[in-house]
N, C-alpha and C. Protein backbone atom coordinates (compact mmCIF):
# COMPACT_ATOMS: atom_id res chain seq x y z
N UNK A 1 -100.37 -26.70 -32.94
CA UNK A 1 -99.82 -25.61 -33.72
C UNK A 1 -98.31 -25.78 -33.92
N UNK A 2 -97.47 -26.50 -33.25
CA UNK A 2 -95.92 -26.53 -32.95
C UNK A 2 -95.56 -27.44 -33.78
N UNK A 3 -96.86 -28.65 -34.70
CA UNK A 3 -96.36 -29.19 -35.89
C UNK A 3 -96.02 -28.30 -36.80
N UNK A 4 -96.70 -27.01 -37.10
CA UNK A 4 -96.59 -26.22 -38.52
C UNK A 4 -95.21 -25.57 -38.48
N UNK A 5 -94.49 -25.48 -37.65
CA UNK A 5 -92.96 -24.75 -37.00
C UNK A 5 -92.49 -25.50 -37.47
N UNK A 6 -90.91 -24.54 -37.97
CA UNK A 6 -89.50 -25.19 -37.94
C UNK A 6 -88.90 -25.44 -37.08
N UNK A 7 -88.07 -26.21 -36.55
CA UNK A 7 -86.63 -25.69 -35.29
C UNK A 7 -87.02 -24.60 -34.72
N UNK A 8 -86.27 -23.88 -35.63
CA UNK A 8 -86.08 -22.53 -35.78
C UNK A 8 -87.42 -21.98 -35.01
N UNK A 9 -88.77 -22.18 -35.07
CA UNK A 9 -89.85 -21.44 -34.81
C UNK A 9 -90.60 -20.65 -36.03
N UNK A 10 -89.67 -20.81 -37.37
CA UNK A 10 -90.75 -20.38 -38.02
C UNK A 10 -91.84 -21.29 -39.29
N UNK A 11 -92.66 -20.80 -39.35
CA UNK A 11 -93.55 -21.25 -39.78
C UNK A 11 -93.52 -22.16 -41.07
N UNK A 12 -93.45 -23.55 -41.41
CA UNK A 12 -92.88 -24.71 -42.51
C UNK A 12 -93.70 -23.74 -43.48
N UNK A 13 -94.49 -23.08 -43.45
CA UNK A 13 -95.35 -22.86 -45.25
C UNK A 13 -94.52 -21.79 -45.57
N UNK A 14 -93.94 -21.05 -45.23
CA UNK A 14 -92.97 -20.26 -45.54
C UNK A 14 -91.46 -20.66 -46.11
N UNK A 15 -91.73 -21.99 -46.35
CA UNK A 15 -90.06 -22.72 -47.00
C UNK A 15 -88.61 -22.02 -46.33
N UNK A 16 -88.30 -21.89 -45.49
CA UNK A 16 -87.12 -21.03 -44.96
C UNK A 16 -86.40 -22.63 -45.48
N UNK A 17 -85.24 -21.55 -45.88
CA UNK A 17 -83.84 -21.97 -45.91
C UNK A 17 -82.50 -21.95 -45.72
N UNK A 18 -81.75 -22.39 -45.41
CA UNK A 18 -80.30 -21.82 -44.73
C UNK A 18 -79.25 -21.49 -45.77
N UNK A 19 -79.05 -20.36 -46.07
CA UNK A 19 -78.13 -19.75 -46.98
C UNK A 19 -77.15 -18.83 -46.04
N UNK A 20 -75.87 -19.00 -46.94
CA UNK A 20 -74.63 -18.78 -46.28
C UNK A 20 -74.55 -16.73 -46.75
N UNK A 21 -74.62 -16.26 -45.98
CA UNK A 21 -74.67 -14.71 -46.41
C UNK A 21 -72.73 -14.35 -46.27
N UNK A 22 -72.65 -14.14 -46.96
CA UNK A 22 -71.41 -12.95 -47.42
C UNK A 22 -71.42 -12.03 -47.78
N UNK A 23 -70.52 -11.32 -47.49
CA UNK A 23 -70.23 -9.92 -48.16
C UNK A 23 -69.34 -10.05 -49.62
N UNK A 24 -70.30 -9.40 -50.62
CA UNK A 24 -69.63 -9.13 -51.86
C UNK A 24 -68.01 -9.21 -51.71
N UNK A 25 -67.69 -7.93 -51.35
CA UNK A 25 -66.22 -7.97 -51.05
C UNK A 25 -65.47 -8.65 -50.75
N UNK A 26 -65.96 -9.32 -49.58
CA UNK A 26 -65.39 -10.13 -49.40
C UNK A 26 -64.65 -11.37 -49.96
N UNK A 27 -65.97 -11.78 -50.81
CA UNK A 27 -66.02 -12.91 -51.40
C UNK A 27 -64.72 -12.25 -52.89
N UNK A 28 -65.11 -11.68 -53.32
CA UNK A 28 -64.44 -10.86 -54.15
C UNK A 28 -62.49 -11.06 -54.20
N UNK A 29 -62.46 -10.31 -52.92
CA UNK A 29 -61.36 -10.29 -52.14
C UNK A 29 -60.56 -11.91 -52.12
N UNK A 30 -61.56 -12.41 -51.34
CA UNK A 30 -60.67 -14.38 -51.72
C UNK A 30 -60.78 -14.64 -53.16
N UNK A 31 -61.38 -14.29 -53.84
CA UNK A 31 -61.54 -14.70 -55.31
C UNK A 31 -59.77 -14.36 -55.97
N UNK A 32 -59.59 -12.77 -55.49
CA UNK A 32 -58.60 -12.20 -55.88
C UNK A 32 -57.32 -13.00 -55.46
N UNK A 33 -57.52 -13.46 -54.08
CA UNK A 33 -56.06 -14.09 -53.20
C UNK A 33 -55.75 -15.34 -54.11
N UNK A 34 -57.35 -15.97 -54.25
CA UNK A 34 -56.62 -17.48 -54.26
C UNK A 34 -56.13 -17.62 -55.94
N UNK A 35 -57.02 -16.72 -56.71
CA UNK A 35 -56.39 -16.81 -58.03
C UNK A 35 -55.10 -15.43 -58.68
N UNK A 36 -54.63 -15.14 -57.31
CA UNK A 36 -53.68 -13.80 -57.37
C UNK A 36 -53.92 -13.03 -58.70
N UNK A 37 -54.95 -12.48 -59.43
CA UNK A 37 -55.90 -11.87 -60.23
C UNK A 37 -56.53 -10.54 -59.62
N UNK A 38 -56.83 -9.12 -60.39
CA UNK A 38 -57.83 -8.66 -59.71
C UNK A 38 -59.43 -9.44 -60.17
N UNK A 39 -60.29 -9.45 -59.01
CA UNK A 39 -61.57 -9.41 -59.36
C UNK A 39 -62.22 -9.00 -58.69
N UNK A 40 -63.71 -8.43 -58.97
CA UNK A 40 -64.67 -7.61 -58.02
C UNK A 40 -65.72 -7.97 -59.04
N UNK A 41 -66.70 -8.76 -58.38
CA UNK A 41 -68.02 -9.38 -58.99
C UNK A 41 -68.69 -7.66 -59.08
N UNK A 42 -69.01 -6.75 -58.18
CA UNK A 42 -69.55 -6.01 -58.32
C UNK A 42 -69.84 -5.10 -59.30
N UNK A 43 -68.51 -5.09 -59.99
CA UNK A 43 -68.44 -4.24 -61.10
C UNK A 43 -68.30 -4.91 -62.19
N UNK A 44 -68.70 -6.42 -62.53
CA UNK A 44 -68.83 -7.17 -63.77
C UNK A 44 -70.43 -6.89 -64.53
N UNK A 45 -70.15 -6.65 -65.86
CA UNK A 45 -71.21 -6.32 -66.40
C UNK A 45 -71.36 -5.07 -66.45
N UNK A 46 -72.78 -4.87 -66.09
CA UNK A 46 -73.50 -3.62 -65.47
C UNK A 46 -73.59 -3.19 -64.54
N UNK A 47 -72.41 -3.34 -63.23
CA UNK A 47 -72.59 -3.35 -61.96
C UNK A 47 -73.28 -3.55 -61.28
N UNK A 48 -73.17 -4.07 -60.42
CA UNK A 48 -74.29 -4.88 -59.33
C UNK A 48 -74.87 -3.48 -58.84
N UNK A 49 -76.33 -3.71 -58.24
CA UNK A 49 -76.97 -2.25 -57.57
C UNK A 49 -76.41 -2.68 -56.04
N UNK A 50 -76.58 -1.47 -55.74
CA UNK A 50 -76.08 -1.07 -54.18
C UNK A 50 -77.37 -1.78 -53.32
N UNK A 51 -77.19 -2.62 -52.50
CA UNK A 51 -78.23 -3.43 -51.41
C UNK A 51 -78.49 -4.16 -52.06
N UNK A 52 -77.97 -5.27 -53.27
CA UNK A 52 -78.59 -6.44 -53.77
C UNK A 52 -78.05 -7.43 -53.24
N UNK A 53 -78.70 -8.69 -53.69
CA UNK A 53 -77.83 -10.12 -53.13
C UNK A 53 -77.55 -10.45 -54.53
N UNK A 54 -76.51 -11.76 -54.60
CA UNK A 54 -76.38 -11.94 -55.44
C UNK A 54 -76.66 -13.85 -55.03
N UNK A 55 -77.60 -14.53 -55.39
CA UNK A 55 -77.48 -15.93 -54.93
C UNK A 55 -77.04 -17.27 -55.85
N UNK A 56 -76.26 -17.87 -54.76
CA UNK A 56 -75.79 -18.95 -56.15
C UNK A 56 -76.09 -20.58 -55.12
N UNK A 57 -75.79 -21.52 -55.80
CA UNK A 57 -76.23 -22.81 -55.43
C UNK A 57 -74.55 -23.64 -55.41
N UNK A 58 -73.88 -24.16 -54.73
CA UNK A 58 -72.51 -24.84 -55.14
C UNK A 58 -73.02 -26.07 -54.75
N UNK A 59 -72.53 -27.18 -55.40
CA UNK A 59 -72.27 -26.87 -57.05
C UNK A 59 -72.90 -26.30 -57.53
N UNK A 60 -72.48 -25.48 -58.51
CA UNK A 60 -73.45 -24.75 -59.73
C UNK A 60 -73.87 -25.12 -60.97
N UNK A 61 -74.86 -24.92 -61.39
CA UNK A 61 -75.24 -25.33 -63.25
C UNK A 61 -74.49 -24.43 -63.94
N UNK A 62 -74.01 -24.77 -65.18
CA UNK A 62 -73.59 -24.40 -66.43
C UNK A 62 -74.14 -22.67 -66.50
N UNK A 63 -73.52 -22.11 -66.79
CA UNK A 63 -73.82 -20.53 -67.47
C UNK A 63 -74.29 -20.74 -68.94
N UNK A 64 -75.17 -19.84 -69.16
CA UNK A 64 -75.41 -20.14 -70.58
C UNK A 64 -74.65 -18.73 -70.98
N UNK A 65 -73.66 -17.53 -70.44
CA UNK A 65 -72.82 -16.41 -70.22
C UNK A 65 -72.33 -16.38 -71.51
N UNK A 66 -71.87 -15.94 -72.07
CA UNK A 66 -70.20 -15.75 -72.67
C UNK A 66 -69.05 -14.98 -72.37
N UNK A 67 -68.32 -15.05 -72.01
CA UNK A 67 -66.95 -14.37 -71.65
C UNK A 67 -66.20 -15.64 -71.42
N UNK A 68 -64.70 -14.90 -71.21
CA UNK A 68 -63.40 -15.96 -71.26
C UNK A 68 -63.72 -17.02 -69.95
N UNK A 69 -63.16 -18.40 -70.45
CA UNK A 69 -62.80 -19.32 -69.42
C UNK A 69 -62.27 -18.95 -68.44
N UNK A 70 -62.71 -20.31 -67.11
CA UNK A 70 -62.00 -19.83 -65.92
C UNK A 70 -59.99 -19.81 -66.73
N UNK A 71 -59.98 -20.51 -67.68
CA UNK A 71 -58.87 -21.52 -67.84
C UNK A 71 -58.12 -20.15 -68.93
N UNK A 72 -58.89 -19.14 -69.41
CA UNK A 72 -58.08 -18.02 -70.03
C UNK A 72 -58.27 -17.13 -69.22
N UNK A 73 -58.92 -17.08 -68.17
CA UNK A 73 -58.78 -15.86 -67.25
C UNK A 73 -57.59 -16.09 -66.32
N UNK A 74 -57.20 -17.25 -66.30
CA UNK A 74 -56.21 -17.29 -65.64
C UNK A 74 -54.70 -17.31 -66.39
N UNK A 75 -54.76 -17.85 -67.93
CA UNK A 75 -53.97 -17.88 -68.47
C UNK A 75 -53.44 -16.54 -69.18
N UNK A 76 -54.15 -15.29 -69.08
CA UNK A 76 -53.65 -14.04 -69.10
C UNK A 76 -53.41 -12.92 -68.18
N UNK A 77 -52.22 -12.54 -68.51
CA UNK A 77 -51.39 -11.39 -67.07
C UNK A 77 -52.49 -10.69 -67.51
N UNK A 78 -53.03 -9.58 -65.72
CA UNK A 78 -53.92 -8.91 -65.50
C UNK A 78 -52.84 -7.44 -65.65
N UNK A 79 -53.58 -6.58 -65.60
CA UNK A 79 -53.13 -5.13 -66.39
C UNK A 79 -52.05 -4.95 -65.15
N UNK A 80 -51.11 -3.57 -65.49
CA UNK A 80 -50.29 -3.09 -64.73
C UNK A 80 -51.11 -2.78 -63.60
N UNK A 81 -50.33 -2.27 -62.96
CA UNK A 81 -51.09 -1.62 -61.10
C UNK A 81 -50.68 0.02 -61.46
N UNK A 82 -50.23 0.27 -62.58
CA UNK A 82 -50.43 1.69 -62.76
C UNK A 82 -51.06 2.37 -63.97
N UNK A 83 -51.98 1.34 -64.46
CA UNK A 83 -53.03 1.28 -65.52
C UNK A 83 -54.34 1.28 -65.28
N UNK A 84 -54.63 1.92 -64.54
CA UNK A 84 -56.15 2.46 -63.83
C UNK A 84 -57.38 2.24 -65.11
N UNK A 85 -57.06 2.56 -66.08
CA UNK A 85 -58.38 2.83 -67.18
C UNK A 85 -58.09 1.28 -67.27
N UNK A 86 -57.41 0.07 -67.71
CA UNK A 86 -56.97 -1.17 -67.92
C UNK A 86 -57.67 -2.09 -66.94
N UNK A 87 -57.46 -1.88 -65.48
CA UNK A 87 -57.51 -2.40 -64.81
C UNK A 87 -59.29 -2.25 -64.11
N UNK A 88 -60.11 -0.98 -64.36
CA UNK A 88 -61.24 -0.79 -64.79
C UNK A 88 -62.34 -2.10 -65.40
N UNK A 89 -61.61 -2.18 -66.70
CA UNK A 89 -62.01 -2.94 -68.40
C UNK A 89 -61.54 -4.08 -67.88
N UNK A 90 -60.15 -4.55 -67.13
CA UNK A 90 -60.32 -6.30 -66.67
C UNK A 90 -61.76 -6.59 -65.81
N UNK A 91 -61.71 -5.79 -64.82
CA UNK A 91 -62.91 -5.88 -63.39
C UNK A 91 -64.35 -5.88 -64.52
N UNK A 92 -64.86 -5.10 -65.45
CA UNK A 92 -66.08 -4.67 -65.87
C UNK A 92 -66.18 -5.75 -67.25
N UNK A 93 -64.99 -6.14 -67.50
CA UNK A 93 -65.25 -6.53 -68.84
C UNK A 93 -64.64 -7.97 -69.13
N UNK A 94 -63.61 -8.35 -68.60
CA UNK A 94 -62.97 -9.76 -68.56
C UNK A 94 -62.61 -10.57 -67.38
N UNK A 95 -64.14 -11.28 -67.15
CA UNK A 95 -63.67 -11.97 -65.83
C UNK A 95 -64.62 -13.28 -66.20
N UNK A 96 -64.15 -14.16 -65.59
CA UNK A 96 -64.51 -15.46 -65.77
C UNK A 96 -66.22 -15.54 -65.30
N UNK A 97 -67.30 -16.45 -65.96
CA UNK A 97 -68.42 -16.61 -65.23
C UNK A 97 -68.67 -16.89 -63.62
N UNK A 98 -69.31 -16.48 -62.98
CA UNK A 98 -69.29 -16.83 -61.51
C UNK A 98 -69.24 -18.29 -60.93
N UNK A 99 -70.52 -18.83 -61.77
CA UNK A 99 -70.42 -20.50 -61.93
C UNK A 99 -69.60 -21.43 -62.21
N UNK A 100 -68.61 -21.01 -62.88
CA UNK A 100 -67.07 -21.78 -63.02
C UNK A 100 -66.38 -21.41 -61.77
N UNK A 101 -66.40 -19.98 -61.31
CA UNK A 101 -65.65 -20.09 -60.27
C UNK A 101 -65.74 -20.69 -58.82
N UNK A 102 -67.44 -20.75 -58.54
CA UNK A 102 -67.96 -21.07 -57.60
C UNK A 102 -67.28 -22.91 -57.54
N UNK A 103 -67.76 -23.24 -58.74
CA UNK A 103 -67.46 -24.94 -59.17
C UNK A 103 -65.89 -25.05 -58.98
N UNK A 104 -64.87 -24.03 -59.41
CA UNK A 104 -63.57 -24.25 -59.01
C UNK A 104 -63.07 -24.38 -57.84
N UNK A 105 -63.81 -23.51 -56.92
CA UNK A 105 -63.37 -23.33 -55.71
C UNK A 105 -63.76 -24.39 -55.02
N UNK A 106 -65.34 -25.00 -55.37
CA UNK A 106 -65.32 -26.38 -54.57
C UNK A 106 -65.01 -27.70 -55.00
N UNK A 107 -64.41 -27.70 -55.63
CA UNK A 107 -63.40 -28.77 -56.69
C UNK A 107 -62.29 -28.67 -55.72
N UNK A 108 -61.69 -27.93 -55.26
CA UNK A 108 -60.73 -27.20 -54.97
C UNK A 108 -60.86 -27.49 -52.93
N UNK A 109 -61.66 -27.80 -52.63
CA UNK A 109 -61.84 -28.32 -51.17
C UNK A 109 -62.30 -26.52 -50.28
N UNK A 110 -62.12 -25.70 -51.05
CA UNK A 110 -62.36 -23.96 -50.70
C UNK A 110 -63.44 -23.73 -50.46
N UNK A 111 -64.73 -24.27 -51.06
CA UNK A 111 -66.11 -24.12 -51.23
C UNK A 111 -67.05 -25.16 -50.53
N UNK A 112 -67.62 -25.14 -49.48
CA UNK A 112 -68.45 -26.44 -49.47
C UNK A 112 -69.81 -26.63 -50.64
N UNK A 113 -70.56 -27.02 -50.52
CA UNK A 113 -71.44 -27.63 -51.10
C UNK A 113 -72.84 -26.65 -50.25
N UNK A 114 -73.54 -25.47 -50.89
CA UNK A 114 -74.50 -25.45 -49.98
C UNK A 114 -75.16 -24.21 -50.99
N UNK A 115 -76.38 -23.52 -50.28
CA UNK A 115 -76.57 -22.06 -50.84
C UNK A 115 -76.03 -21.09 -50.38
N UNK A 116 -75.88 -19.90 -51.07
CA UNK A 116 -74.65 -18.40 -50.25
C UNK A 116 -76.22 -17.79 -51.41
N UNK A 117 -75.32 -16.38 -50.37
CA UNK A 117 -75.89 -15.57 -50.84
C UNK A 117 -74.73 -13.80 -50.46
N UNK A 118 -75.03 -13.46 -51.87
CA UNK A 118 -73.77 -12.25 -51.52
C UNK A 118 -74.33 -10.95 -51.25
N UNK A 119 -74.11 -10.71 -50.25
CA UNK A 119 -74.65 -9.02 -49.97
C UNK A 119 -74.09 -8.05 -50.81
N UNK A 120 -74.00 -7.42 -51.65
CA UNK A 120 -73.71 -6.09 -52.46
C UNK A 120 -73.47 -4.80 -51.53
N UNK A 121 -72.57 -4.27 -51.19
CA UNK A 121 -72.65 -2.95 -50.22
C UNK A 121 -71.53 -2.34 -50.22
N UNK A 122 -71.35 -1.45 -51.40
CA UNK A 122 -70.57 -0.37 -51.70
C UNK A 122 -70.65 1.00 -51.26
């Protein structure tokens, strides 16, 4: 029976895999430092739901997305810090695809090479 086990003890027909869990925020948060930008994945789009993951693969495949480049998200000043409705519409509405950033960061020696997975918890 101890052939059908992982390491781990659990069961190989169940495909377990090792994914790197983070916190949204977190991740968010370094996103913000290293490209001194606001960003918050959570509130891009349609906002992420409360208790989701969000999973990605680094390296990443191509977005088939549209919104601005990593390369114009960085090349435009982000709103005042006393422009609340502005600074809203950057976070919800102009932020670079995730997959460029994921790919930047491990271009960048920041990211290893593996699966994550982002906890959502607002």
């Amino acid at each position: 029976m101890r052939e059908h086990l992982t390491d781990t003890g659990i069961p190989k027909c169940l495909n377990p895999r090792t994914v790197t869990l983070m916190g949204e925020g977190d991740f968010s948060r370094f996103i913000s430092q290293v490209y001194g930008r606001p960003y918050q994945l959570q509130q891009q789009r349609e906002c992420l739901s409360q208790n989701s993951l969000v999973e990605f693969t680094v390296p990443a495949e191509e977005s088939e997305c549209s919104g601005p480049s990593l390369a114009q998200w960085q090349a435009t000043p982000p709103p005042t810090r006393g422009d609340s409705r502005e600074q809203v519409r950057w976070k919800r509405e102009f932020f670079p695809q995730l997959e460029d950033v994921v790919n930047d960061l491990h271009t960048r020696g920041l990211l290893p090479a593996g699966e994550y997975a982002l906890d959502v918890s607002w």
